[in-house]
Protein backbone atom coordinates (compact mmCIF):
# COMPACT_ATOMS: atom_id res chain seq x y z
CA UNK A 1 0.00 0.00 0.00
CA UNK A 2 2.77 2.62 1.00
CA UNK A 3 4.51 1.33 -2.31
CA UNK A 4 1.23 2.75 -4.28
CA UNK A 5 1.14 5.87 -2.35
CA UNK A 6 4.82 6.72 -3.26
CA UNK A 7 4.48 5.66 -6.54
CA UNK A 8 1.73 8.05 -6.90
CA UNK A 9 3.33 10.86 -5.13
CA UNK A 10 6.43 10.55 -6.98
CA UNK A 11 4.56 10.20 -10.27
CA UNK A 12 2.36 13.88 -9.19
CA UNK A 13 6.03 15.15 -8.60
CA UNK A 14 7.36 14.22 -11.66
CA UNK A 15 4.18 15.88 -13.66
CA UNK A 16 4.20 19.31 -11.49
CA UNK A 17 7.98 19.24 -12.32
CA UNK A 18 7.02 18.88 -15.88
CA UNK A 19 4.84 21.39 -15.78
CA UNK A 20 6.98 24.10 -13.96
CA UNK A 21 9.76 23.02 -16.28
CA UNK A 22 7.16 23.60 -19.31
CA UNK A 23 5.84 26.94 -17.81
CA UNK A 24 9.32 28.18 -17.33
CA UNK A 25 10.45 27.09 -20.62
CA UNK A 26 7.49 28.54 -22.35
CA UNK A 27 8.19 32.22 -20.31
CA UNK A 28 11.74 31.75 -21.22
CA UNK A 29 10.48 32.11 -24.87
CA UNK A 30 8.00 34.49 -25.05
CA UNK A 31 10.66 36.97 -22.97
CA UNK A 32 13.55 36.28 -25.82
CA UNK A 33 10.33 36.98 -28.61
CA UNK A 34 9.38 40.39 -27.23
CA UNK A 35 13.43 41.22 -26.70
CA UNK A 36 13.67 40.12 -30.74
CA UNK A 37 10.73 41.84 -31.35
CA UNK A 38 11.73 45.53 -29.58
CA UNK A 39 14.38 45.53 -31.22
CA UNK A 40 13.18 44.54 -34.64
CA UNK A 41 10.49 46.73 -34.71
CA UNK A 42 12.73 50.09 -33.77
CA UNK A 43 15.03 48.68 -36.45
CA UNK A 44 12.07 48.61 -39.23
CA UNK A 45 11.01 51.72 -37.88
CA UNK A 46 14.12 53.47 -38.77
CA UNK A 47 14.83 51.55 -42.07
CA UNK A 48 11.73 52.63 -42.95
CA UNK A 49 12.22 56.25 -42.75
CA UNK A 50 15.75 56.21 -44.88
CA UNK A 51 13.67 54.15 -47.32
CA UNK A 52 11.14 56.92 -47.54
CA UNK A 53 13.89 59.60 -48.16
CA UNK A 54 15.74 57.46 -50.41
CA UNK A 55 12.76 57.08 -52.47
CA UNK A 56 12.39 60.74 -52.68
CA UNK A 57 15.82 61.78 -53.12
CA UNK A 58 16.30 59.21 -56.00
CA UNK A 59 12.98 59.95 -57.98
CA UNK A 60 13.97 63.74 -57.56
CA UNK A 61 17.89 63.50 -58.61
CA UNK A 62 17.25 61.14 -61.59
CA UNK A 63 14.05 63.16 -62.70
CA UNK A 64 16.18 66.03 -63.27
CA UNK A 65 19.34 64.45 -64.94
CA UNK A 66 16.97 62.71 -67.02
CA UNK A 67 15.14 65.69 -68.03
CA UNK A 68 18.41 67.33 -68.57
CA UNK A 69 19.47 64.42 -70.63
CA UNK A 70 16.32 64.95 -73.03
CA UNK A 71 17.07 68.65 -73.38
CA UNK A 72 20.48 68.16 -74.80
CA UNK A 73 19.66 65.29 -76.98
CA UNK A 74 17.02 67.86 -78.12
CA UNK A 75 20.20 70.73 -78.59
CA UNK A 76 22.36 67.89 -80.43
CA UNK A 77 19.86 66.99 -83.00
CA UNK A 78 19.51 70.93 -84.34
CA UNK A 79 23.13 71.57 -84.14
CA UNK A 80 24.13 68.26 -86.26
CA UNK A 81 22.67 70.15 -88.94
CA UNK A 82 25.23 73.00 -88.73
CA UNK A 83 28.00 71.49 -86.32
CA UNK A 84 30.43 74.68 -87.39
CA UNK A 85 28.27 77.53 -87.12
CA UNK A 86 29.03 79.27 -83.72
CA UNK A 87 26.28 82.09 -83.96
CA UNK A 88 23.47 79.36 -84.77
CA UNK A 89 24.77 76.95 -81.86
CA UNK A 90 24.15 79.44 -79.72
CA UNK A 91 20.98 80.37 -80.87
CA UNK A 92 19.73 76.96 -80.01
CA UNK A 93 21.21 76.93 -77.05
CA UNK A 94 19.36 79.75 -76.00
CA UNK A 95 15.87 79.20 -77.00
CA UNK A 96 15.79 75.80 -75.81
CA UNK A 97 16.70 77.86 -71.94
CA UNK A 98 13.73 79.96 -72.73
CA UNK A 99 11.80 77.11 -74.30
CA UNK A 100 12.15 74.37 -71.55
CA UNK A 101 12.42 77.24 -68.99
CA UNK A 102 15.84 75.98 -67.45
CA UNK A 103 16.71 79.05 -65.97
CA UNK A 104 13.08 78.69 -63.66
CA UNK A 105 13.44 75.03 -63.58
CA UNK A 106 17.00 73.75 -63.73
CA UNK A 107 18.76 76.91 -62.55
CA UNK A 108 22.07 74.85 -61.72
CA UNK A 109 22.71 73.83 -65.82
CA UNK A 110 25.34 75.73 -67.68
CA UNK A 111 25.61 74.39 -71.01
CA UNK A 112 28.55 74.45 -73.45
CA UNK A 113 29.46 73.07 -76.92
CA UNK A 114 32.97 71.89 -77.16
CA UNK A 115 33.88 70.89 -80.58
CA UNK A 116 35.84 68.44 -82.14
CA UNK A 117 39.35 69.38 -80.50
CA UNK A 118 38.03 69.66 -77.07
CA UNK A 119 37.57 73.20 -77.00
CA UNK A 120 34.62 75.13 -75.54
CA UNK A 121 33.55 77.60 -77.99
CA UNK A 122 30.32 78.31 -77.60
CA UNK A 123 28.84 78.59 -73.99
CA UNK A 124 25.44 79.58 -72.59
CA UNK A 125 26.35 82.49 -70.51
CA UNK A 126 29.46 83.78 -72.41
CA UNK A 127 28.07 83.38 -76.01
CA UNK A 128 30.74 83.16 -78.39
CA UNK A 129 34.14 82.74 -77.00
CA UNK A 130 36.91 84.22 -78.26
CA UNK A 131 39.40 82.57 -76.12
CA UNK A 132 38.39 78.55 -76.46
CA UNK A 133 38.53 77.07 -73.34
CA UNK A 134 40.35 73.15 -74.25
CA UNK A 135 38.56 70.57 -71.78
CA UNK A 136 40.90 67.84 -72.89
CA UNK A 137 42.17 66.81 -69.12
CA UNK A 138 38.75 66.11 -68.41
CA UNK A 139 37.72 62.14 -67.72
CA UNK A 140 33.91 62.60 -69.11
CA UNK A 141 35.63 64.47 -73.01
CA UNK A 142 36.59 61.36 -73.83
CA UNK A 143 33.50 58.64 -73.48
CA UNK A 144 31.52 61.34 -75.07
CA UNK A 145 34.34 60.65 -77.84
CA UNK A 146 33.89 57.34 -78.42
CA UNK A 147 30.09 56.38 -77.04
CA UNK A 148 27.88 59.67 -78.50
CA UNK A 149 24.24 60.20 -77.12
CA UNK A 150 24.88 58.63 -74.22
CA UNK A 151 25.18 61.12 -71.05
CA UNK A 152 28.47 60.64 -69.05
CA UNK A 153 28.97 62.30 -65.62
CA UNK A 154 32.37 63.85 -64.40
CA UNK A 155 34.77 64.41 -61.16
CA UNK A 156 33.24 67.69 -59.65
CA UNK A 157 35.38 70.23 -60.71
CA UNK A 158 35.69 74.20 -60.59
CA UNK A 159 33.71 75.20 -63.73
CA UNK A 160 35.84 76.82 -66.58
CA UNK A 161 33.78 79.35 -67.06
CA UNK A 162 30.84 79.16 -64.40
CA UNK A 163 34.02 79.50 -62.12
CA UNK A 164 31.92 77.68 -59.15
CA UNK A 165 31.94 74.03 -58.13
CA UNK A 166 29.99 72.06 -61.09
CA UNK A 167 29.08 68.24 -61.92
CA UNK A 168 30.41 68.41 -65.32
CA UNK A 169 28.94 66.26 -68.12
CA UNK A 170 28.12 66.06 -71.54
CA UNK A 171 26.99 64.37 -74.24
CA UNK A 172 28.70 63.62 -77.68
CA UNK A 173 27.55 64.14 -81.16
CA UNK A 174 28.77 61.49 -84.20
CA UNK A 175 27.43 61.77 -87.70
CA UNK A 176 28.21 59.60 -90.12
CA UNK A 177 31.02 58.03 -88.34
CA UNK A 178 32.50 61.37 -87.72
CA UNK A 179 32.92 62.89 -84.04
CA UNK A 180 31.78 66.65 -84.31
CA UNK A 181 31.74 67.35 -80.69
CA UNK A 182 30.25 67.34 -77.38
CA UNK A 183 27.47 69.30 -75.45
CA UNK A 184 28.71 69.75 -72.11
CA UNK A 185 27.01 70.97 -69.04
CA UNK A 186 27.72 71.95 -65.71
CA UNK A 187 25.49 71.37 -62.57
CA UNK A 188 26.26 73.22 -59.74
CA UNK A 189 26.26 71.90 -56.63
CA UNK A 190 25.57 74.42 -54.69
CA UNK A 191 22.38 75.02 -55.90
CA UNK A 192 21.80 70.83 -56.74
CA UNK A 193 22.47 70.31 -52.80
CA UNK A 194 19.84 73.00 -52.13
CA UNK A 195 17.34 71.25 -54.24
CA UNK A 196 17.70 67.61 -52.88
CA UNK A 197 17.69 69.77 -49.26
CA UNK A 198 13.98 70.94 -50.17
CA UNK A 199 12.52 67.62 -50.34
CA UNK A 200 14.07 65.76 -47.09
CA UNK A 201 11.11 65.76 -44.78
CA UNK A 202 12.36 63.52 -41.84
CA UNK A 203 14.64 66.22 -39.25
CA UNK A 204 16.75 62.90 -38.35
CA UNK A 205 18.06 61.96 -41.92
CA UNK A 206 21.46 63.38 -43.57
CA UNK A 207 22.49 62.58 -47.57
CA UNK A 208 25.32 62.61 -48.64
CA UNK A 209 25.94 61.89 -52.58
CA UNK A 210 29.15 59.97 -53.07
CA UNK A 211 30.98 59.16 -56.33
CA UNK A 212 32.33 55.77 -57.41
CA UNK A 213 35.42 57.03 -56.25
CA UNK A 214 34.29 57.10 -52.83
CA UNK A 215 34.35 61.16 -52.78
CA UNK A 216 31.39 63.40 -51.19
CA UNK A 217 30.14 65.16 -53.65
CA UNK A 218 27.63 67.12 -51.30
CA UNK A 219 25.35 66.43 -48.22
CA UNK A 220 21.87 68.13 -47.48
CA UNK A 221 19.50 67.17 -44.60
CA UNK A 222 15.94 69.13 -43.68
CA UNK A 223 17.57 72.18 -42.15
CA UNK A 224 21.43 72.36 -44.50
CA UNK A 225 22.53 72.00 -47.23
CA UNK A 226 26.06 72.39 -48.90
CA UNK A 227 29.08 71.75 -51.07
CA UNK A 228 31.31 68.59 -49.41
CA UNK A 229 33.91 71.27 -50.59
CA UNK A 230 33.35 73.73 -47.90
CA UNK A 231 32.07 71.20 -45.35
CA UNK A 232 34.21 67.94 -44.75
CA UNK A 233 32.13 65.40 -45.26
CA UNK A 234 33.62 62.53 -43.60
CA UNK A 235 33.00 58.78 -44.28
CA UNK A 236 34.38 55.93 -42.24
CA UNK A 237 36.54 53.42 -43.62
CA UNK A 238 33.45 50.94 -42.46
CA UNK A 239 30.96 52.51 -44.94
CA UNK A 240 33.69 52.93 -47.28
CA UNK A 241 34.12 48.87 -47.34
CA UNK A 242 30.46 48.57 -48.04
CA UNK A 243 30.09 51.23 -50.96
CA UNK A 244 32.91 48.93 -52.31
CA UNK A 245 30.71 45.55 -52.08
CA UNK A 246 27.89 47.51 -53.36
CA UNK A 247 29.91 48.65 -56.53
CA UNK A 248 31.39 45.82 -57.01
CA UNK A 249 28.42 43.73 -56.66
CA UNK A 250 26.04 42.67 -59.71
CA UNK A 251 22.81 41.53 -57.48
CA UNK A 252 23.08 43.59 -54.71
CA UNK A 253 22.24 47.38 -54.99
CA UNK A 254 20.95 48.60 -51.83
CA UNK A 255 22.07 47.64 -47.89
CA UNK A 256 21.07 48.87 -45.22
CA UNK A 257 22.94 48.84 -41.91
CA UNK A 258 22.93 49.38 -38.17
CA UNK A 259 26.70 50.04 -38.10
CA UNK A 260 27.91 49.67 -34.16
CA UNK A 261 31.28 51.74 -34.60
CA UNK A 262 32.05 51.92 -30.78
CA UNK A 263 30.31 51.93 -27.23
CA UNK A 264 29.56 55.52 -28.17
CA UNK A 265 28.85 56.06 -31.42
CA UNK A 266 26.85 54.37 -33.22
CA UNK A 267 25.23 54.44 -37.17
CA UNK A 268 22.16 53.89 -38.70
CA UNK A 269 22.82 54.00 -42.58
CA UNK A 270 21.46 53.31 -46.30
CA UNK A 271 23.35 52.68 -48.83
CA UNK A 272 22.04 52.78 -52.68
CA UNK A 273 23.68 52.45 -56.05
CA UNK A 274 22.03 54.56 -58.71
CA UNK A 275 21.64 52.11 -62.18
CA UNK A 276 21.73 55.10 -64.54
CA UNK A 277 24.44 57.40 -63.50
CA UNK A 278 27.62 56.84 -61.49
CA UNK A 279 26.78 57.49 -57.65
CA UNK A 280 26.21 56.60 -54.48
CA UNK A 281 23.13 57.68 -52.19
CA UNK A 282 24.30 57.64 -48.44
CA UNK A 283 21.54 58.28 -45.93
CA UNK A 284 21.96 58.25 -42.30
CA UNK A 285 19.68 58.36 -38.91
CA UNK A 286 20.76 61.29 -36.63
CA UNK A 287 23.30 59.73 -34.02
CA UNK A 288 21.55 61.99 -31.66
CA UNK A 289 18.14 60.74 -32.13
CA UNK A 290 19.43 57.28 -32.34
CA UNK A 291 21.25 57.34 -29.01
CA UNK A 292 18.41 58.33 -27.63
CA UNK A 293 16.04 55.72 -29.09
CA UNK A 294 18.22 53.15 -28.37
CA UNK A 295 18.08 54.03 -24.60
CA UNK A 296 14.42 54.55 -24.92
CA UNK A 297 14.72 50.68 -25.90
CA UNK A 298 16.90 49.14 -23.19
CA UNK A 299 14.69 50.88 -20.77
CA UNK A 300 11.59 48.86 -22.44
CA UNK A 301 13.94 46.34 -22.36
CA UNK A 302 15.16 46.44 -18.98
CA UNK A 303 11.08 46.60 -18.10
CA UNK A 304 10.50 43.23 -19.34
CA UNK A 305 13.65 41.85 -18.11
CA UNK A 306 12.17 43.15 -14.63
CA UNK A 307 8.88 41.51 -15.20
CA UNK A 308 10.20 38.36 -16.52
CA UNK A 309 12.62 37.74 -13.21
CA UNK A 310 9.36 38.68 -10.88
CA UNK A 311 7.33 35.86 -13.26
CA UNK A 312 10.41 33.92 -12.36
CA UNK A 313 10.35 34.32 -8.59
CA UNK A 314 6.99 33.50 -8.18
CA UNK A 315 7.25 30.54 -10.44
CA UNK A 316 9.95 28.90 -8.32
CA UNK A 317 8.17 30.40 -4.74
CA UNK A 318 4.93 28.38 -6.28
CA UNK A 319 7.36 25.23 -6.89
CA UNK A 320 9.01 25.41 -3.20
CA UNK A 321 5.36 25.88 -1.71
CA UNK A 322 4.10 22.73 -3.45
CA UNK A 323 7.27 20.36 -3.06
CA UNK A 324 8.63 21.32 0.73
């Protein structure tokens, strides 16, 4: 008889073991899901935003090169008709201003025709020139060369004649097998930077427009804007490393990162590779505003670390009452 009763004792100790084992287990869990969760949602959260801005930014910035692409291929099929007439080149130059009303809407072109030996002689704002201005040293002269109507993009330089800091490109003109120059075009990025400032909602989010040679170009957030030439713009050698995988990468186009530098500073960054022209789209979270959120989060965190070690008390206090 005592036999049965142990047995039977030991076998409703072995299931309330089971079960505090199950319900500790199962708390266990559900505290590690809402940890994973916290921090997955503030990290959507944030993603989210830089996706938004990204979106905007891009739609914006290719809008206008592509418009500006349009326009020139426009230019290029009047002057092929005359290539050597410098009065008439200008002419065309001017109406289409007035006719696609760049000066209202793309007040940061200057356009140029450079002929055959490299040499500016017509330009927008100085008409005629008497002095040709030879753009041979420039990278962009010489794709226009040998790919025509297609538009190539240049290292930011001080403009020739613009004499500011411009995004030089152009586009080259072939006919019949025969290269009779190039329309170039400066856009300054002054004035570009102010632009891409104007539509950057979020107060938290900074871009910065890098080349494929890793160079800031310029940065504008909701409240600056600016030339990378008068304000550093610095990018660590981390972000640098994953521009390069990005550029060197044939699937991958776009990462996004939580970048943990060091116990105090920390990033929150995208990262997007334009397909039409040659640059990279850096966005990043205020540090500020992500310092804070992450403490805002530990203390959430903290909370249900607090909770879960009172569940756990009282889940072995239950087990001591029942078994001593």
């Amino acid at each position: 008889m005592s036999i049965r009763i142990a047995y039977h004792l030991n076998n409703l100790t072995n299931k309330k073991l089971l079960l505090f084992l199950l319900s500790f287990t199962t708390a266990l869990c559900l505290f590690i899901a809402i940890l994973f969760y916290e921090f997955s949602e503030q990290e959507n959260r944030i993603k989210s935003i830089l996706l938004q801005e990204e979106k905007n930014i891009e739609k914006d910035f290719i809008e206008k090169f592509d418009h500006t692409f349009a326009v020139i291929q426009e230019m290029n099929s009047q002057i092929i008709k005359n290539p050597y007439d410098k009065q008439q080149i200008y002419e065309i130059i001017k109406i289409s201003e007035i006719q696609y009303n760049l000066i209202n809407t793309f007040p940061w072109t200057i356009f140029s025709w450079t002929n055959s030996q490299n040499e500016i002689i017509v330009d927008a704002v100085y008409g005629k020139m008497k002095k040709p201005f030879d753009l041979s040293s420039r990278d962009y002269i010489q794709f226009t060369k040998t790919t025509p109507n297609k538009f190539y993009l240049g290292t930011p330089v001080f403009g020739s004649t613009s004499k500011k800091w411009m995004i030089p490109g152009g586009v080259g003109v072939n006919y019949k097998g025969k290269y009779l120059g190039t329309m170039t075009i400066g856009f300054e990025i002054e004035i570009l930077s102010k632009m891409l400032h104007e539509i950057i909602r979020n107060r938290k989010v900074t871009f910065t427009l890098v080349d494929f040679s890793n160079m800031p170009i310029l940065y504008a957030s909701s409240n600056s804007y600016g030339n990378c030439r008068d304000k550093i713009c610095k990018i660590n050698d981390k972000i640098i490393k994953i521009v390069n995988e990005l550029k060197f990468s044939e699937e991958i186009k776009e990462k996004f990162v939580i970048e943990f530098l060091n116990k105090k500073q920390t990033k929150a960054i995208l990262i997007k590779e334009l397909d039409k022209y040659p640059y990279i789209l850096l966005l990043e979270y205020d540090k500020n505003s992500l310092r804070k959120e992450l403490v805002e989060s530990y203390k959430t965190k903290v909370k249900i670390i607090i909770i879960f070690i009172i569940f756990l008390l009282s889940l072995i206090l239950s087990y001591r009452l029942v078994f001593i």
